[in-house]
C-alpha atoms as a PDB file:
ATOM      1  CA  UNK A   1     -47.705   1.528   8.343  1.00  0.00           C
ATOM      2  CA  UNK A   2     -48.619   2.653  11.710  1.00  0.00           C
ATOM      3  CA  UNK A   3     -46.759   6.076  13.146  1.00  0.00           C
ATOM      4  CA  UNK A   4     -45.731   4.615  16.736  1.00  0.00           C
ATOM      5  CA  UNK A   5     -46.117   7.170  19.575  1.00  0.00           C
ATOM      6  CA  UNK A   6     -44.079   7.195  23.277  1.00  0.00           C
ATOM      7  CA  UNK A   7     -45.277   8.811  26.642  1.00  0.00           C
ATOM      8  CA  UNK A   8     -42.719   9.957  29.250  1.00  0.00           C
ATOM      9  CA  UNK A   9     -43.830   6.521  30.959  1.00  0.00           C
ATOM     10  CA  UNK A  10     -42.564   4.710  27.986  1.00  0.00           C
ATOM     11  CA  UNK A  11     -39.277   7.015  27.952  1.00  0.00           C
ATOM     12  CA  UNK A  12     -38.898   5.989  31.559  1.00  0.00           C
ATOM     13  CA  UNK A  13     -38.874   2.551  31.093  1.00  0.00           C
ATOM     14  CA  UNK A  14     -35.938   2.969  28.860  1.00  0.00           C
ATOM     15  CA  UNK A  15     -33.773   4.531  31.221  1.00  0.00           C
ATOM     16  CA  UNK A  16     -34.579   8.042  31.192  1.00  0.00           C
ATOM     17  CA  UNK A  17     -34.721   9.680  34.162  1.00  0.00           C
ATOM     18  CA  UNK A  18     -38.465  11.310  35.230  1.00  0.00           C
ATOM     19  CA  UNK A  19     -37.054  15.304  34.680  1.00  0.00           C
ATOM     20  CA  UNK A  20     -35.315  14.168  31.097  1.00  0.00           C
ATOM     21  CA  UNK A  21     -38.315  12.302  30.051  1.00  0.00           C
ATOM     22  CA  UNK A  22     -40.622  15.293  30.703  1.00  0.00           C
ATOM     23  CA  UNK A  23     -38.550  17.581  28.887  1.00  0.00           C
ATOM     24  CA  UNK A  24     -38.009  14.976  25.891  1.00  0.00           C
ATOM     25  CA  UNK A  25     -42.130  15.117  25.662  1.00  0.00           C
ATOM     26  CA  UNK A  26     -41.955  18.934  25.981  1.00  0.00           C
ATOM     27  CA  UNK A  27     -39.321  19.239  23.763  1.00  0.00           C
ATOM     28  CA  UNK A  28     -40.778  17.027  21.130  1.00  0.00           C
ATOM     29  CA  UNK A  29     -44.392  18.709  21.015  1.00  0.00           C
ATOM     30  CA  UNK A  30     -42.765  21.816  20.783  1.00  0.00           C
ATOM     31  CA  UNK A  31     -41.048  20.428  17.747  1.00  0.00           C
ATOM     32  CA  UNK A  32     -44.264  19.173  16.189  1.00  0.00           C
ATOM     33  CA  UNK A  33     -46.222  22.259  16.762  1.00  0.00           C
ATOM     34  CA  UNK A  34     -43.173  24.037  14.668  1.00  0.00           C
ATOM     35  CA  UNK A  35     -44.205  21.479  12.257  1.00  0.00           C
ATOM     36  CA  UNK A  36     -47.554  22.578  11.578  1.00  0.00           C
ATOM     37  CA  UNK A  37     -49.334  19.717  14.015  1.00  0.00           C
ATOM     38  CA  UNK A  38     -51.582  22.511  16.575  1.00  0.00           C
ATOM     39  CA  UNK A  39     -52.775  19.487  17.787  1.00  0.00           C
ATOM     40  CA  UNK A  40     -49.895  18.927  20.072  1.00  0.00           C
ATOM     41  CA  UNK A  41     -50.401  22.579  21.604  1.00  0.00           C
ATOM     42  CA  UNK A  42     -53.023  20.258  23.764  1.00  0.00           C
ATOM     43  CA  UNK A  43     -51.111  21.087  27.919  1.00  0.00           C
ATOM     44  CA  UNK A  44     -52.977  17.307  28.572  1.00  0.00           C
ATOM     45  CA  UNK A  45     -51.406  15.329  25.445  1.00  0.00           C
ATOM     46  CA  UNK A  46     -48.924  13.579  26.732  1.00  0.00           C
ATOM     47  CA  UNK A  47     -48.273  11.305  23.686  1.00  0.00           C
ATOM     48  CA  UNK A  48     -45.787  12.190  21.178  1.00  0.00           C
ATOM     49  CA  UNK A  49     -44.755  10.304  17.467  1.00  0.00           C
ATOM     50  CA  UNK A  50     -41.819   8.355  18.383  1.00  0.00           C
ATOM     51  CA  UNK A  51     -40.100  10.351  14.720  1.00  0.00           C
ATOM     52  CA  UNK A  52     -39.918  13.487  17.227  1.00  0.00           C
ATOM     53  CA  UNK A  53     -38.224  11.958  20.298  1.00  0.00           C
ATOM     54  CA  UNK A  54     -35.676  10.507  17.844  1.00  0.00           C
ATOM     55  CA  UNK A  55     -34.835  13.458  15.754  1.00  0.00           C
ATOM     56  CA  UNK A  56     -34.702  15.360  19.268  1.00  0.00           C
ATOM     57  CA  UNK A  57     -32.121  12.846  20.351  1.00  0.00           C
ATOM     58  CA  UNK A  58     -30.304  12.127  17.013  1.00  0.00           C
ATOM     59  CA  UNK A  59     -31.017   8.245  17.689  1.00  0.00           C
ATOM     60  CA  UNK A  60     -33.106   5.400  16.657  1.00  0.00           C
ATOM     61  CA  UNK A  61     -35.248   4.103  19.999  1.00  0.00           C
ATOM     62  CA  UNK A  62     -35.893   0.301  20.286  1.00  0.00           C
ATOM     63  CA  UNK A  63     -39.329   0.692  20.648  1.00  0.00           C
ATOM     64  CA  UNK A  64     -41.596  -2.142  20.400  1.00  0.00           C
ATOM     65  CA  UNK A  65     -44.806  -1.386  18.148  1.00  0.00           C
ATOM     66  CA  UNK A  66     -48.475  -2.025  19.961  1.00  0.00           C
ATOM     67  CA  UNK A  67     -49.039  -5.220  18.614  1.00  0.00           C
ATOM     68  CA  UNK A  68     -45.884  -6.650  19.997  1.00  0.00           C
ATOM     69  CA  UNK A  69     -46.374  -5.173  23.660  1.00  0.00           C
ATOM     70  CA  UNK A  70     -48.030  -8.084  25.877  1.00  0.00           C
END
């Protein structure tokens, strides 16, 4: 199984507004580097596991996975 990832673009497109969105990826990498994951320290990764966003917002995201997306 495949961990999906979301970009503020993505986040966007689902209603969020540009300042949220930013601060959802912020908020999120943040949350992985507390995790261990110094990969996401990165200021250019812009990319986050879709796991974060949710547990951020306490929600599940309808998210389509990669192979879906046309």
């Amino acid at each position: 199984m495949t961990n999906p990832t979301i970009t503020k673009h993505d986040l966007i497109e689902l209603g969020y507004g540009h300042c949220t969105a930013e601060d959802l990826i912020k908020r999120a990498k943040a949350l992985m580097v507390h995790k261990g994951f110094s990969y996401y320290e990165n200021a250019r990764l812009g990319r986050v596991p879709v796991k974060a966003i949710e547990e951020i917002l306490g929600i599940q995201l309808a998210v389509k996975p990669i192979e879906e997306v046309d």
